[in-house]
Protein backbone atom coordinates (compact mmCIF):
# COMPACT_ATOMS: atom_id res chain seq x y z
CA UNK A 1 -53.56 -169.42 -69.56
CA UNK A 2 -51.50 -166.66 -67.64
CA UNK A 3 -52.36 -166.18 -63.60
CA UNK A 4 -51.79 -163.17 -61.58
CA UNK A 5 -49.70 -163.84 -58.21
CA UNK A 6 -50.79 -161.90 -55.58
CA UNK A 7 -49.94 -161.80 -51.84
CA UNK A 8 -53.76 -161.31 -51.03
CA UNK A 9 -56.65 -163.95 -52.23
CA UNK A 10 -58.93 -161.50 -51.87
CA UNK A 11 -59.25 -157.99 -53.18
CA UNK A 12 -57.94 -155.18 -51.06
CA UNK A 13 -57.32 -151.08 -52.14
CA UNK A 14 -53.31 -152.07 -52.35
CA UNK A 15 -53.60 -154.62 -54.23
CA UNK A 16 -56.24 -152.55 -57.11
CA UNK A 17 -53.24 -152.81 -59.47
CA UNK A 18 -52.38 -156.17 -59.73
CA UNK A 19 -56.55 -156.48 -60.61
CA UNK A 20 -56.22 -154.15 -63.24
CA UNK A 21 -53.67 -155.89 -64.83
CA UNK A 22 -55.30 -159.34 -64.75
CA UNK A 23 -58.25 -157.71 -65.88
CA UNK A 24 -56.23 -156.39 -69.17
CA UNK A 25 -54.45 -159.21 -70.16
CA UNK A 26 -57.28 -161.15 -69.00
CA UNK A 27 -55.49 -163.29 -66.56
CA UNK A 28 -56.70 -165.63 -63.88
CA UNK A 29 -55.88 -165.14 -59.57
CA UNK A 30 -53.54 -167.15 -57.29
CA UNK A 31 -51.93 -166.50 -54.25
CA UNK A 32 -49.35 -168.29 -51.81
CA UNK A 33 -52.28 -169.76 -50.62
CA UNK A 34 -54.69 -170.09 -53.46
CA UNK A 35 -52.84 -172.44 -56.64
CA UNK A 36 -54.05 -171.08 -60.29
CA UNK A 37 -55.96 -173.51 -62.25
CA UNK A 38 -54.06 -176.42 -63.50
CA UNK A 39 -54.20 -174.70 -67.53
CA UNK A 40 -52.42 -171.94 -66.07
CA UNK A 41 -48.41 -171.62 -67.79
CA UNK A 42 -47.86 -168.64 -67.69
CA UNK A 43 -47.59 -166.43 -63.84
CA UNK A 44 -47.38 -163.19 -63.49
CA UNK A 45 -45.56 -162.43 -59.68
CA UNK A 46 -47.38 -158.89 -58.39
CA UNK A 47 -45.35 -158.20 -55.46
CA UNK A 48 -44.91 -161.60 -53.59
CA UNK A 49 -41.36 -162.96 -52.21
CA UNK A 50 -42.73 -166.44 -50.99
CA UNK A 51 -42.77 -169.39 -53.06
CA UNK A 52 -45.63 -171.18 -53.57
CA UNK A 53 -45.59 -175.11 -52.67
CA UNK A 54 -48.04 -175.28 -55.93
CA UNK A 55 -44.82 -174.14 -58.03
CA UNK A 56 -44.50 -177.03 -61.23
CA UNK A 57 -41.84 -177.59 -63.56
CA UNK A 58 -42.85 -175.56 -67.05
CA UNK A 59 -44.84 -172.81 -65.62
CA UNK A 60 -43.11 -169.81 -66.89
CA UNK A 61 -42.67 -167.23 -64.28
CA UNK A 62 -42.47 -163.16 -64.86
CA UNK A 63 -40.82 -161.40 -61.60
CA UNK A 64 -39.97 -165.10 -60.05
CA UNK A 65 -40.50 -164.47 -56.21
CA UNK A 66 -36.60 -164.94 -55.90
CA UNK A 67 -36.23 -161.82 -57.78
CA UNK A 68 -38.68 -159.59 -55.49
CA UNK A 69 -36.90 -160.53 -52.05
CA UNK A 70 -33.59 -159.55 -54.04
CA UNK A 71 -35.12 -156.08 -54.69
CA UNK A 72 -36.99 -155.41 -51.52
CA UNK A 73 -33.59 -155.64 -49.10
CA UNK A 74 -31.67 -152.27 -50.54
CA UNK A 75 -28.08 -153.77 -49.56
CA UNK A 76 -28.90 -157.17 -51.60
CA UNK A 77 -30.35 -155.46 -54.60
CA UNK A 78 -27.38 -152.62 -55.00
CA UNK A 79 -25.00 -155.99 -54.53
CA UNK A 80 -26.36 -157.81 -57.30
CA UNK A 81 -26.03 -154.55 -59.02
CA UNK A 82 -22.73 -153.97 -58.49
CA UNK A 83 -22.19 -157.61 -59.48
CA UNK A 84 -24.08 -157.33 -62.86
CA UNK A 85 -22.06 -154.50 -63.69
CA UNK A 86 -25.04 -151.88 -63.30
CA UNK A 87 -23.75 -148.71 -62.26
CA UNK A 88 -24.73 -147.72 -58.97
CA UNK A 89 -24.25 -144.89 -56.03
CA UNK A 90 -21.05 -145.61 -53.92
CA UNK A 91 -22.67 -147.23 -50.61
């Protein structure tokens, strides 16, 4: 089973996309608060930097919330970058 992670349990207009794509790939809810059900393998991250105390070992994780506080702090993501050998503007 594959859950969407989303910052908000319930539905709000910024977070329309991340129903749209659980609706299409047919995918349960979770949030930091909110743990998917216990089938779920398979977690989509839509946007959410925190990690979840529900995390367990072998659920497979798409955008791990790691990976979105890296990307949402400009300096850190042109860093790791720069250190992956991406090109990037001089900064």
């Amino acid at each position: 089973m594959i859950s969407v992670y989303r910052k908000y349990k319930t539905v709000r207009n910024k977070d329309a996309s991340s129903i749209k794509l659980g609706n299409a790939i047919g995918a349960s809810y979770c949030s930091p608060g909110a743990a998917p059900p216990n089938d779920t393998r398979i977690i989509v991250n839509w946007g959410v930097s925190a990690i979840p105390k529900w995390t367990k070992p072998g659920q497979v994780w798409i955008n791990y919330p790691t990976s979105i506080k890296t990307s949402s702090d400009k300096i850190t993501m042109y860093s790791a970058f720069q250190s992956a050998g991406v090109p990037t503007y001089n900064w």
